[in-house]
PDB file of N, CA and C in Angstrom:
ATOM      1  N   UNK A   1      -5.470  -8.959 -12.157  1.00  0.00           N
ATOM      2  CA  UNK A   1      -5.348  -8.080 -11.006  1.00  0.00           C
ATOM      3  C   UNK A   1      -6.525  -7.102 -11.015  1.00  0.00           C
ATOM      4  N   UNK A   2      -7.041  -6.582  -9.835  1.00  0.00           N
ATOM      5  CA  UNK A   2      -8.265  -6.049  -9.694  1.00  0.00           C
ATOM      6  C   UNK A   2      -7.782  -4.493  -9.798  1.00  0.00           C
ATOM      7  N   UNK A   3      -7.602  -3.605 -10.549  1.00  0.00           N
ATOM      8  CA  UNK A   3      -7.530  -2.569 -10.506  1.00  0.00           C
ATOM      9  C   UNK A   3      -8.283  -1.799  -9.606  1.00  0.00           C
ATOM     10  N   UNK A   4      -9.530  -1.858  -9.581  1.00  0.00           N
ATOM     11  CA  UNK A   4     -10.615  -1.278  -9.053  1.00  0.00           C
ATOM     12  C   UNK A   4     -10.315  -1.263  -7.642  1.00  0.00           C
ATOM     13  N   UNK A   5      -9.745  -2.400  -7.195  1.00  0.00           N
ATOM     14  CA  UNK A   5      -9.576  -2.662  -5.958  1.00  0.00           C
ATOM     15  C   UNK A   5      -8.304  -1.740  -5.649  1.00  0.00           C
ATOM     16  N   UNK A   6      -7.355  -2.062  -6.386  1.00  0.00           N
ATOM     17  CA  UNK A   6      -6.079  -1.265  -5.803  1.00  0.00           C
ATOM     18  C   UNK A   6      -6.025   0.399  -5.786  1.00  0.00           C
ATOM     19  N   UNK A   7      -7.239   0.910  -6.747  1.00  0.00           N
ATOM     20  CA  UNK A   7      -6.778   2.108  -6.257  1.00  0.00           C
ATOM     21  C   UNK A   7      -8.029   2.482  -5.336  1.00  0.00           C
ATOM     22  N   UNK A   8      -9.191   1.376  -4.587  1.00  0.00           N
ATOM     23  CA  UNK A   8      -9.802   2.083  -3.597  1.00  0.00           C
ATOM     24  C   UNK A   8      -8.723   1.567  -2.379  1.00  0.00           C
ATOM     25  N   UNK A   9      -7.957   1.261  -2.584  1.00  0.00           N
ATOM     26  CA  UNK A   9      -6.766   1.156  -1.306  1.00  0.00           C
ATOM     27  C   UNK A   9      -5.630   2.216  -1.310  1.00  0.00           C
ATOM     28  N   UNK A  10      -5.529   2.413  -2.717  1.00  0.00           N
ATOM     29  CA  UNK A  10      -4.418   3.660  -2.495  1.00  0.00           C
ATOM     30  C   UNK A  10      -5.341   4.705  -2.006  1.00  0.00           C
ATOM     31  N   UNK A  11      -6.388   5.024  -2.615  1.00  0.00           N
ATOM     32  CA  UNK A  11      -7.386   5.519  -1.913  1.00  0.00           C
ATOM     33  C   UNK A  11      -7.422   6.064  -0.272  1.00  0.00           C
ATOM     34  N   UNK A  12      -7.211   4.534   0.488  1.00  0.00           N
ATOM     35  CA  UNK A  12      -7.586   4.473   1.942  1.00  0.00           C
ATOM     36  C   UNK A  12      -6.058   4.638   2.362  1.00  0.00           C
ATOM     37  N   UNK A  13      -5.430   4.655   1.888  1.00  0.00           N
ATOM     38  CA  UNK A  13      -3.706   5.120   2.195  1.00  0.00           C
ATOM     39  C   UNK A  13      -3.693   6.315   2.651  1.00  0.00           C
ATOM     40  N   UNK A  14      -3.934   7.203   1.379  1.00  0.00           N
ATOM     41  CA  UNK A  14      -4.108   8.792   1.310  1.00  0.00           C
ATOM     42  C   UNK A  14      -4.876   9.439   2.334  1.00  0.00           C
ATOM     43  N   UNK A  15      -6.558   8.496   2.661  1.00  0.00           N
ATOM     44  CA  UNK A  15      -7.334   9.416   3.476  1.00  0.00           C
ATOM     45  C   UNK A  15      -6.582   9.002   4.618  1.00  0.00           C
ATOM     46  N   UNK A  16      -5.636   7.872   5.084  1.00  0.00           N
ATOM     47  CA  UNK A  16      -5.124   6.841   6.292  1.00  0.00           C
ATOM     48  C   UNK A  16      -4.441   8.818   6.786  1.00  0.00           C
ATOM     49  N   UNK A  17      -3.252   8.487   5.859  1.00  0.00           N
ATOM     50  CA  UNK A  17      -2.280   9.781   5.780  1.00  0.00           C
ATOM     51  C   UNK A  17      -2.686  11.078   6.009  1.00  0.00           C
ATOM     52  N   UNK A  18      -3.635  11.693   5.287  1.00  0.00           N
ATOM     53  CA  UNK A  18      -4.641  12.909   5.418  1.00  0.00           C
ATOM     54  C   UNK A  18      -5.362  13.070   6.843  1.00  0.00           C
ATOM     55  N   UNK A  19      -5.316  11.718   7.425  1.00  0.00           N
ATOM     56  CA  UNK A  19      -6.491  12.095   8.995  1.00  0.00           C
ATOM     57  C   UNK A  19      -5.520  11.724  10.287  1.00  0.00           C
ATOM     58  N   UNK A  20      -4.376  11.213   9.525  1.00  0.00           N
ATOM     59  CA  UNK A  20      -3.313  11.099  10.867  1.00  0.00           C
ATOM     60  C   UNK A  20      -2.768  12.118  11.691  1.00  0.00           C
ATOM     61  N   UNK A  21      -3.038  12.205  12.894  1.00  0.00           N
ATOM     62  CA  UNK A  21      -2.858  13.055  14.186  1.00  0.00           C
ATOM     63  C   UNK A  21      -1.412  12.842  15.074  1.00  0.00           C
ATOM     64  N   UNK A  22      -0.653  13.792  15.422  1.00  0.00           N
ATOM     65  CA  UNK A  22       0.319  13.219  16.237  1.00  0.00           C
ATOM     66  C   UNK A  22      -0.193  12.610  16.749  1.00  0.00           C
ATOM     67  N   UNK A  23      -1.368  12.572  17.778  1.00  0.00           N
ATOM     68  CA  UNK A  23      -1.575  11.851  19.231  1.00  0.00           C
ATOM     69  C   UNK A  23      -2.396  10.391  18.430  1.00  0.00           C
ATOM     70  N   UNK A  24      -2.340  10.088  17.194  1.00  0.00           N
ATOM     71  CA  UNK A  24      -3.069   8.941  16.211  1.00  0.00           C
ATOM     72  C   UNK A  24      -1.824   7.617  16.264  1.00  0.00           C
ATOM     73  N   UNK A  25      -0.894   7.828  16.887  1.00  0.00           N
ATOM     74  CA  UNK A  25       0.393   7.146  16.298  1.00  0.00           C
ATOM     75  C   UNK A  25       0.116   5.402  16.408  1.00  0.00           C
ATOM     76  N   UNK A  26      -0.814   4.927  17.486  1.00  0.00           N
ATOM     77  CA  UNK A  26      -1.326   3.818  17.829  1.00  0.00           C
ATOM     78  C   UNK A  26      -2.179   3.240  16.322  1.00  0.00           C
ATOM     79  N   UNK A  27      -2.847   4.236  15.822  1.00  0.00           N
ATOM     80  CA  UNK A  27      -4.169   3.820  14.942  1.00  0.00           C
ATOM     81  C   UNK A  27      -3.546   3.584  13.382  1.00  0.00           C
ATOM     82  N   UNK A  28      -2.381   4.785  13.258  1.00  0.00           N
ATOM     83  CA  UNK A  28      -1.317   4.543  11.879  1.00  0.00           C
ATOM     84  C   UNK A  28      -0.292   3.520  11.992  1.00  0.00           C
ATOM     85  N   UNK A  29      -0.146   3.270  13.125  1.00  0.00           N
ATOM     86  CA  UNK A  29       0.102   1.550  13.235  1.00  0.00           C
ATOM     87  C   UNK A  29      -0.384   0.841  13.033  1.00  0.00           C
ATOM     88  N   UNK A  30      -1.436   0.795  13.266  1.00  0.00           N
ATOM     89  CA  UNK A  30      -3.101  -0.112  13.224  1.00  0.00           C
ATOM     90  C   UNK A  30      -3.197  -0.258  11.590  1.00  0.00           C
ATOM     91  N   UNK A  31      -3.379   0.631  11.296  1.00  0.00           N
ATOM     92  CA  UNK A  31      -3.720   1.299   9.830  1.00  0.00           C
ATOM     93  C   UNK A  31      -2.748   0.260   8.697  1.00  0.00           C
ATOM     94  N   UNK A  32      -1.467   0.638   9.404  1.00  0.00           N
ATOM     95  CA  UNK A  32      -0.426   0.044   8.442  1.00  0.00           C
ATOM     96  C   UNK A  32      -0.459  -1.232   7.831  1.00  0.00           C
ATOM     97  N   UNK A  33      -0.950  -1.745   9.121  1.00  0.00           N
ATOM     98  CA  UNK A  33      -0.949  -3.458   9.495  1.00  0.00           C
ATOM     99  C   UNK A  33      -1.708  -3.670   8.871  1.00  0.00           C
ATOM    100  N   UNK A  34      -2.834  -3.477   8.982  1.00  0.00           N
ATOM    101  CA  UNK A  34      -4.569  -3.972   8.057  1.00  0.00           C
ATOM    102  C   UNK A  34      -4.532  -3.606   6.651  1.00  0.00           C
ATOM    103  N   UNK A  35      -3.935  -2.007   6.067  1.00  0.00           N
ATOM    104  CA  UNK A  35      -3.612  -2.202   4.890  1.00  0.00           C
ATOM    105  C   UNK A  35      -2.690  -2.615   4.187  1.00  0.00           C
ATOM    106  N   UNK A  36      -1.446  -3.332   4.927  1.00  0.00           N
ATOM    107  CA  UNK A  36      -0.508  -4.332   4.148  1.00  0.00           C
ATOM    108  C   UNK A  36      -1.344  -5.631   3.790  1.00  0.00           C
ATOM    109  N   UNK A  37      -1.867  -5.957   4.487  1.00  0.00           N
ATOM    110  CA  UNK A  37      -2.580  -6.909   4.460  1.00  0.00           C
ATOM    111  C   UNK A  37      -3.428  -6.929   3.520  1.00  0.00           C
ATOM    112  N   UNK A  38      -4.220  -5.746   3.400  1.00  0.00           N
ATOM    113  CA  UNK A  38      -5.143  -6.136   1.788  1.00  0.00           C
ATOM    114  C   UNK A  38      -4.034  -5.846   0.834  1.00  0.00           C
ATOM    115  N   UNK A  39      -3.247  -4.823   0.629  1.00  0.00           N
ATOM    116  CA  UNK A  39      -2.639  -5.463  -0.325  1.00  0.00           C
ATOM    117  C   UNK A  39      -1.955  -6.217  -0.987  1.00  0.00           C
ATOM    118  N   UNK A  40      -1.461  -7.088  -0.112  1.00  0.00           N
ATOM    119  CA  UNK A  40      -1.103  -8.276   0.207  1.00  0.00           C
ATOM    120  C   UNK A  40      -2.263  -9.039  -0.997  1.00  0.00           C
ATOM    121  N   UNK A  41      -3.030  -8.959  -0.265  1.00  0.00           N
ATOM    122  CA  UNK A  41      -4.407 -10.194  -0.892  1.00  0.00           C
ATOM    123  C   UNK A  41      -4.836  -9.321  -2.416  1.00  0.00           C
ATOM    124  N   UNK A  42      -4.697  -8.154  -2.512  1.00  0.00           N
ATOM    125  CA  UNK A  42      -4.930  -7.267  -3.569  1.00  0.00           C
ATOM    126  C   UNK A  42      -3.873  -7.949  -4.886  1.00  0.00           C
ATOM    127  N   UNK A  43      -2.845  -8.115  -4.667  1.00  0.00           N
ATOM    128  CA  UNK A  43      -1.866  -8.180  -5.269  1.00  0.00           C
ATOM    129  C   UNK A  43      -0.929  -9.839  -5.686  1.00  0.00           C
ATOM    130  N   UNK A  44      -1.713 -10.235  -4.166  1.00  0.00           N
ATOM    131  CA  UNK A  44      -1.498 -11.576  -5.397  1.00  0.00           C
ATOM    132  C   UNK A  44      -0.138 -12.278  -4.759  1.00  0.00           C
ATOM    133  N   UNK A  45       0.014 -13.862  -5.611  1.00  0.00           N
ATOM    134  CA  UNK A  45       1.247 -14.070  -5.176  1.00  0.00           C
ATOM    135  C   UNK A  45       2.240 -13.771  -6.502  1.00  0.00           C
ATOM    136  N   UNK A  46       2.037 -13.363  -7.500  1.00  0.00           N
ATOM    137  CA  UNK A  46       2.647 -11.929  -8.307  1.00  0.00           C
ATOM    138  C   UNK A  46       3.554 -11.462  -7.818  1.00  0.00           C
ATOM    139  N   UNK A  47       3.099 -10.289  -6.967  1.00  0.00           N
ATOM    140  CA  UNK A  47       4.074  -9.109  -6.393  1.00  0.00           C
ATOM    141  C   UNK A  47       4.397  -9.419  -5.187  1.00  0.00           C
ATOM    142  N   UNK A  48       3.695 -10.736  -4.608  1.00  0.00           N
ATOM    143  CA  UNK A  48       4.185 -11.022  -2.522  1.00  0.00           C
ATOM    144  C   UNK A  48       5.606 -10.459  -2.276  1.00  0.00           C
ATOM    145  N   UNK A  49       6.686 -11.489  -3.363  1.00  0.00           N
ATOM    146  CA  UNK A  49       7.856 -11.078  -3.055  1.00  0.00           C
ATOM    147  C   UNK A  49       8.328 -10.017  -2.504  1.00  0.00           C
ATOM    148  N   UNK A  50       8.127  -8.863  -3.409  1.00  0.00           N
ATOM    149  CA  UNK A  50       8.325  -7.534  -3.747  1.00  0.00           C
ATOM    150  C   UNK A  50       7.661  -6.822  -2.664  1.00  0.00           C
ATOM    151  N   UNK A  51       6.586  -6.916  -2.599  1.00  0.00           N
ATOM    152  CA  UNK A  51       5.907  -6.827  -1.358  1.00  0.00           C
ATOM    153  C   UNK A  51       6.441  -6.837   0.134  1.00  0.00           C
ATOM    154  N   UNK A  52       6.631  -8.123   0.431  1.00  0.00           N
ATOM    155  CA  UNK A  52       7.784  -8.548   1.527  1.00  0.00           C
ATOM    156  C   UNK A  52       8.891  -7.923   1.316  1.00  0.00           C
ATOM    157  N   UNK A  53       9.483  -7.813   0.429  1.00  0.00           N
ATOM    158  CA  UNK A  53      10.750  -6.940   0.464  1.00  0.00           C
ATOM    159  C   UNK A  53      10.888  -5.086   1.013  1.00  0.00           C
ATOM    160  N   UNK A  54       9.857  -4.630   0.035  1.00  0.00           N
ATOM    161  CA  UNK A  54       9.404  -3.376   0.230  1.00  0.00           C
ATOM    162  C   UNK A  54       8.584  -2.977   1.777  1.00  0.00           C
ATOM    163  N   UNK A  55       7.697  -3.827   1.876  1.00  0.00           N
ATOM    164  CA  UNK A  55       7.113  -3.833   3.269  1.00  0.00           C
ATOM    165  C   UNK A  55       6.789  -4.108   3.964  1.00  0.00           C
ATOM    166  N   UNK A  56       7.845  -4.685   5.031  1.00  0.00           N
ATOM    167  CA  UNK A  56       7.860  -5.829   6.093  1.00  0.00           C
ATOM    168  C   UNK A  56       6.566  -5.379   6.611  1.00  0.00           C
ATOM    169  N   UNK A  57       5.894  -6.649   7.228  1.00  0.00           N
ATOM    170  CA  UNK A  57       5.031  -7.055   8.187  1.00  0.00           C
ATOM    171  C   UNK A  57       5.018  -6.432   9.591  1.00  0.00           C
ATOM    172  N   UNK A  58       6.215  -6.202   9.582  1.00  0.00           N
ATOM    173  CA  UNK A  58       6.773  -5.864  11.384  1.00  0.00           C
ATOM    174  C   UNK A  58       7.632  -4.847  10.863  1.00  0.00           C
ATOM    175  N   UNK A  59       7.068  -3.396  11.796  1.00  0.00           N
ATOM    176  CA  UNK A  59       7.971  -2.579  11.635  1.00  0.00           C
ATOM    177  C   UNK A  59       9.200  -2.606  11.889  1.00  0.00           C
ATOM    178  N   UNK A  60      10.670  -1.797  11.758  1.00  0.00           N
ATOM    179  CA  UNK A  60      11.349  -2.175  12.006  1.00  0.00           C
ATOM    180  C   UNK A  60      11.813  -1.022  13.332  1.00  0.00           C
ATOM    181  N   UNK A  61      10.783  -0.155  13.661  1.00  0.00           N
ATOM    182  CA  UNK A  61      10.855   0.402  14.800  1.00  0.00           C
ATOM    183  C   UNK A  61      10.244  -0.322  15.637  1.00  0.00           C
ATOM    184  N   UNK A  62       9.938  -1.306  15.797  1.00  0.00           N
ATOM    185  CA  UNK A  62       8.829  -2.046  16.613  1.00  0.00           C
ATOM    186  C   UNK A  62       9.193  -2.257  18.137  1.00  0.00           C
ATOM    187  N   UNK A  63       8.532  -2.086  19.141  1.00  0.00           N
ATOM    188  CA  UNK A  63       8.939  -2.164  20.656  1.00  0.00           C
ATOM    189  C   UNK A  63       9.682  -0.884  20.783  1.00  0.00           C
ATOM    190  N   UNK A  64      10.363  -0.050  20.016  1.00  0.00           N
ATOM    191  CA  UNK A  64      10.600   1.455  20.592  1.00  0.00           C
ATOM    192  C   UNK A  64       9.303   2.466  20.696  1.00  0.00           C
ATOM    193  N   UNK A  65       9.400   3.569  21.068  1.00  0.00           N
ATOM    194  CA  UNK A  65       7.922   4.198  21.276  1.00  0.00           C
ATOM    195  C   UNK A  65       7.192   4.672  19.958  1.00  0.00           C
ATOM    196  N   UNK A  66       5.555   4.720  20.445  1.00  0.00           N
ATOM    197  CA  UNK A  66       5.219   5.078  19.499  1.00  0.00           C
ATOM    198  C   UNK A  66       5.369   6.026  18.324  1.00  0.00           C
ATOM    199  N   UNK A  67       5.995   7.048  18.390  1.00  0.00           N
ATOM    200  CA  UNK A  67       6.211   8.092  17.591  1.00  0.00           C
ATOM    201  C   UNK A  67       7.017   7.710  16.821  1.00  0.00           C
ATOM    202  N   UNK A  68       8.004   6.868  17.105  1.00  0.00           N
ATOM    203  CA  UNK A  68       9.108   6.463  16.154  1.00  0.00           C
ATOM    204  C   UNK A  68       8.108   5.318  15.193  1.00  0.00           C
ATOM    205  N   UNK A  69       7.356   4.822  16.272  1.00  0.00           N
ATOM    206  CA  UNK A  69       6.842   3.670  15.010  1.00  0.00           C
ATOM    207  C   UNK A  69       6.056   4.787  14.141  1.00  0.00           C
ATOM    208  N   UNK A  70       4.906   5.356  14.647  1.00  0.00           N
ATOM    209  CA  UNK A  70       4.090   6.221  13.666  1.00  0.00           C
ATOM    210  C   UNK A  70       4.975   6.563  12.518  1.00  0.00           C
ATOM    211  N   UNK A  71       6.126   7.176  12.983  1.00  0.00           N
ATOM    212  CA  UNK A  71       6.850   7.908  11.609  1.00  0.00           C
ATOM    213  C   UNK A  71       7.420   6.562  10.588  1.00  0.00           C
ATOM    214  N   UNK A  72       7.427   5.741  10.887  1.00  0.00           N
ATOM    215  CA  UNK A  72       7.909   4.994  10.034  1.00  0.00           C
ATOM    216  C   UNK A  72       6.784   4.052   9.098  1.00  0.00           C
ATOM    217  N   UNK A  73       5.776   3.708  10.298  1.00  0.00           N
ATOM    218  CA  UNK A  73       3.888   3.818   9.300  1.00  0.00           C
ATOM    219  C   UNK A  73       3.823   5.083   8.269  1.00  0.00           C
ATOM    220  N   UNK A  74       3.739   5.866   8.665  1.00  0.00           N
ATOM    221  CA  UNK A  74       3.687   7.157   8.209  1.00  0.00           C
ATOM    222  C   UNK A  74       4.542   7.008   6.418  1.00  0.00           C
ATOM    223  N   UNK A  75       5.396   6.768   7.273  1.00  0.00           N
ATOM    224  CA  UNK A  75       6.736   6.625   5.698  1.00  0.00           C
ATOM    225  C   UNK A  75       6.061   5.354   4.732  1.00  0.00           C
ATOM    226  N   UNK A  76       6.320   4.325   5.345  1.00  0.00           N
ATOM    227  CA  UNK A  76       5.377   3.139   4.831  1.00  0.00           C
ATOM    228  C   UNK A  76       4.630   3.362   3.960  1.00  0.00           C
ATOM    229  N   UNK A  77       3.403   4.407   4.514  1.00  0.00           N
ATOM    230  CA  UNK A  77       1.983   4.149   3.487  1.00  0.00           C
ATOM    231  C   UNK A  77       1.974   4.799   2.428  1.00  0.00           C
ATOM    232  N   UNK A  78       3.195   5.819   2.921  1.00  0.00           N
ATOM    233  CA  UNK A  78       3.400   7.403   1.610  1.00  0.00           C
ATOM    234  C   UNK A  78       3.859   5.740   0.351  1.00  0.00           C
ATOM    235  N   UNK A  79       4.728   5.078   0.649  1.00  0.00           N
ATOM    236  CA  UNK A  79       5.401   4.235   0.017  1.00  0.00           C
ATOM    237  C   UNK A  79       4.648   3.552  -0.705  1.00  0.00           C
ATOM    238  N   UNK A  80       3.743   2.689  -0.373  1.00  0.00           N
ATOM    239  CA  UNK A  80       2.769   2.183  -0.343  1.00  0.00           C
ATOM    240  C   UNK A  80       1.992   2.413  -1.601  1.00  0.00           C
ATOM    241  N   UNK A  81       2.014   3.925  -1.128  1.00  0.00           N
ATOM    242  CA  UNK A  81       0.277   4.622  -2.049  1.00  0.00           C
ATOM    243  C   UNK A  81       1.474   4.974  -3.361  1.00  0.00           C
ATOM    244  N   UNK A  82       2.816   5.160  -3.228  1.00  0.00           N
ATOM    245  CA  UNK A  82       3.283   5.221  -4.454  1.00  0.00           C
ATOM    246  C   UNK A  82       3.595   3.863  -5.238  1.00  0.00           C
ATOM    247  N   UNK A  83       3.911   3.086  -4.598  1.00  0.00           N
ATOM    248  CA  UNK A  83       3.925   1.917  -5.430  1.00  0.00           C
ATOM    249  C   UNK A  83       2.510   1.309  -5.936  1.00  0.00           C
ATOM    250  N   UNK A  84       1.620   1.112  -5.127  1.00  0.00           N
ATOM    251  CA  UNK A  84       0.101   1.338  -5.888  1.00  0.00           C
ATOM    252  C   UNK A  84       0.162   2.076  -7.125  1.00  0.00           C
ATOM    253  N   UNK A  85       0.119   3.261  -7.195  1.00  0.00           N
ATOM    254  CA  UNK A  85       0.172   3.995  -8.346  1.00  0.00           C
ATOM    255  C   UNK A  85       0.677   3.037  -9.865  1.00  0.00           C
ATOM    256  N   UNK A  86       2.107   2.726  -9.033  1.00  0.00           N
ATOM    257  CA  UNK A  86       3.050   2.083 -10.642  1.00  0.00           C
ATOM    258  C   UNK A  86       2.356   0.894 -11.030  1.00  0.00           C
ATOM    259  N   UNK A  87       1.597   0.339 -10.061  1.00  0.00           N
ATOM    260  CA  UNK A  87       1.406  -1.099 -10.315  1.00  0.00           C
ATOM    261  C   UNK A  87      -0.158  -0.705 -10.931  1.00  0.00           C
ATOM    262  N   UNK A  88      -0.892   0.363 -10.709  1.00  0.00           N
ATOM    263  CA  UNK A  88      -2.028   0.698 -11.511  1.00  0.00           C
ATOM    264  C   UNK A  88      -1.365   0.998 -12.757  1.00  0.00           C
ATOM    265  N   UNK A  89      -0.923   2.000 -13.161  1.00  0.00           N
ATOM    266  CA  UNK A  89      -0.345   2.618 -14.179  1.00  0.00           C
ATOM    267  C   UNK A  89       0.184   1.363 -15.076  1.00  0.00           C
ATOM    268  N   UNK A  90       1.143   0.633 -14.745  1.00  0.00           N
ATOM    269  CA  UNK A  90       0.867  -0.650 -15.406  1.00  0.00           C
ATOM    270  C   UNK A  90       0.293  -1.507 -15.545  1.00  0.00           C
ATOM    271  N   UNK A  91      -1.188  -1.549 -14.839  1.00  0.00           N
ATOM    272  CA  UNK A  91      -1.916  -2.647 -15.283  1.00  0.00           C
ATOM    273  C   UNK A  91      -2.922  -1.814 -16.834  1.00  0.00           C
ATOM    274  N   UNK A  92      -3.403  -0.592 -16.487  1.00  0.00           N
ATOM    275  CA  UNK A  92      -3.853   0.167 -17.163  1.00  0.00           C
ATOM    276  C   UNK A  92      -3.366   0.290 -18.380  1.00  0.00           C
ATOM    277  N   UNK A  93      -2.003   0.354 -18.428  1.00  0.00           N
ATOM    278  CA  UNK A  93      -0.940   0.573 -19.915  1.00  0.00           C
ATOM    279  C   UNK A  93      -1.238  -0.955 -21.077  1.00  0.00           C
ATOM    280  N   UNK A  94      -1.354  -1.847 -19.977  1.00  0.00           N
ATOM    281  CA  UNK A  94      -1.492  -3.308 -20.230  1.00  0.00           C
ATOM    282  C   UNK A  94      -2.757  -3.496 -20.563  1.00  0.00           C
ATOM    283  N   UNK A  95      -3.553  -2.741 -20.625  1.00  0.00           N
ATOM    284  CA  UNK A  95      -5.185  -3.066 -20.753  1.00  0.00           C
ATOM    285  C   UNK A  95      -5.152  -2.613 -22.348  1.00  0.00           C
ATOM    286  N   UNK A  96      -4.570  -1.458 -21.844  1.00  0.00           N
ATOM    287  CA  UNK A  96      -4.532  -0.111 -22.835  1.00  0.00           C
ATOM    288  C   UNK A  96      -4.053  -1.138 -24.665  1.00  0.00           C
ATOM    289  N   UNK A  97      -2.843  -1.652 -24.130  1.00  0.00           N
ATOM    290  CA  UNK A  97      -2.293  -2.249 -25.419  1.00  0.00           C
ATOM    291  C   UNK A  97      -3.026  -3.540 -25.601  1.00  0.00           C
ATOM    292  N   UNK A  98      -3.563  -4.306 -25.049  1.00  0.00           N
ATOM    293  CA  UNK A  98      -4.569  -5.005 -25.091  1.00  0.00           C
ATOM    294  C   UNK A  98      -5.165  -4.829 -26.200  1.00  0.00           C
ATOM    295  N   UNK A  99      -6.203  -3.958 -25.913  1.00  0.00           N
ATOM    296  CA  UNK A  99      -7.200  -3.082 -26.842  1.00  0.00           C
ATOM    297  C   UNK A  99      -6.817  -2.565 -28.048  1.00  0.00           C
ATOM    298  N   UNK A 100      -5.399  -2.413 -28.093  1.00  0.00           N
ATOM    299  CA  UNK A 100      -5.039  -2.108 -29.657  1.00  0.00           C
ATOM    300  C   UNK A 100      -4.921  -2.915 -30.182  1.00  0.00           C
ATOM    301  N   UNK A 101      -4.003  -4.099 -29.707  1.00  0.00           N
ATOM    302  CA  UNK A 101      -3.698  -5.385 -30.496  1.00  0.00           C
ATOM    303  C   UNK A 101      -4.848  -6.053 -30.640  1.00  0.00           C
ATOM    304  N   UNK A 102      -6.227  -5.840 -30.024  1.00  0.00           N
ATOM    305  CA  UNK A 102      -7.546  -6.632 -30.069  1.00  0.00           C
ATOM    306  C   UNK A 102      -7.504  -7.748 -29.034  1.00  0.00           C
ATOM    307  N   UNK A 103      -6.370  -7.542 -28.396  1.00  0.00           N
ATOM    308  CA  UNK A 103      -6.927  -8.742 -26.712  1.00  0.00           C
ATOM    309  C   UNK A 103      -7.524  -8.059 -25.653  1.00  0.00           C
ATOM    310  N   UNK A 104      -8.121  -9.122 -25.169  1.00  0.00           N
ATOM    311  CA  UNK A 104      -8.711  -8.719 -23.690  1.00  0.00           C
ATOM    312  C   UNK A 104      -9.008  -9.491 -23.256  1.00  0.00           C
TER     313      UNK A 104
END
């Protein structure tokens, strides 16, 4: 798994989250979509499952108005950028013991 990669996506979560505007609600939709998607490809068919489980493809506000979807993008990516985290944190821990036992 590409570490490097996953946290310049949790990365683009945070700044996603940090630059979102009420009147943005179209683009954190936008946003959502394109970064499920890399992490999707970030992550492998590993975690897809989990993935799919945690974060449907299709919102589940979808076809009600935008604001309801935004808030639920919104919720999404917070989600997102925390599960990133665990899945760094354990690849890292895993490197980590690696290196003691002398694998890599």
């Amino acid at each position: 798994m590409d570490v490097e990669r996953l946290m310049r996506l949790k990365g683009t979560v945070q700044a996603t989250q940090a630059e979102s505007a009420p009147a943005g609600g179209q683009g954190l939709i936008a946003a959502y979509s394109r970064i499920r998607i890399e992490v999707a490809e970030a992550v492998g068919a590993e975690l897809a499952d989990e993935l799919a489980r945690l974060f449907p493809a299709e919102l589940a506000t979808s076809g009600r108005p935008w604001k309801a979807q935004a808030e639920e993008a919104e919720t999404l990516l917070a989600q997102i950028a925390g599960w990133l985290d665990g899945i760094i944190e354990a690849a890292v821990a895993a490197e980590e013991k690696a290196k003691q036992t002398g694998f890599r």
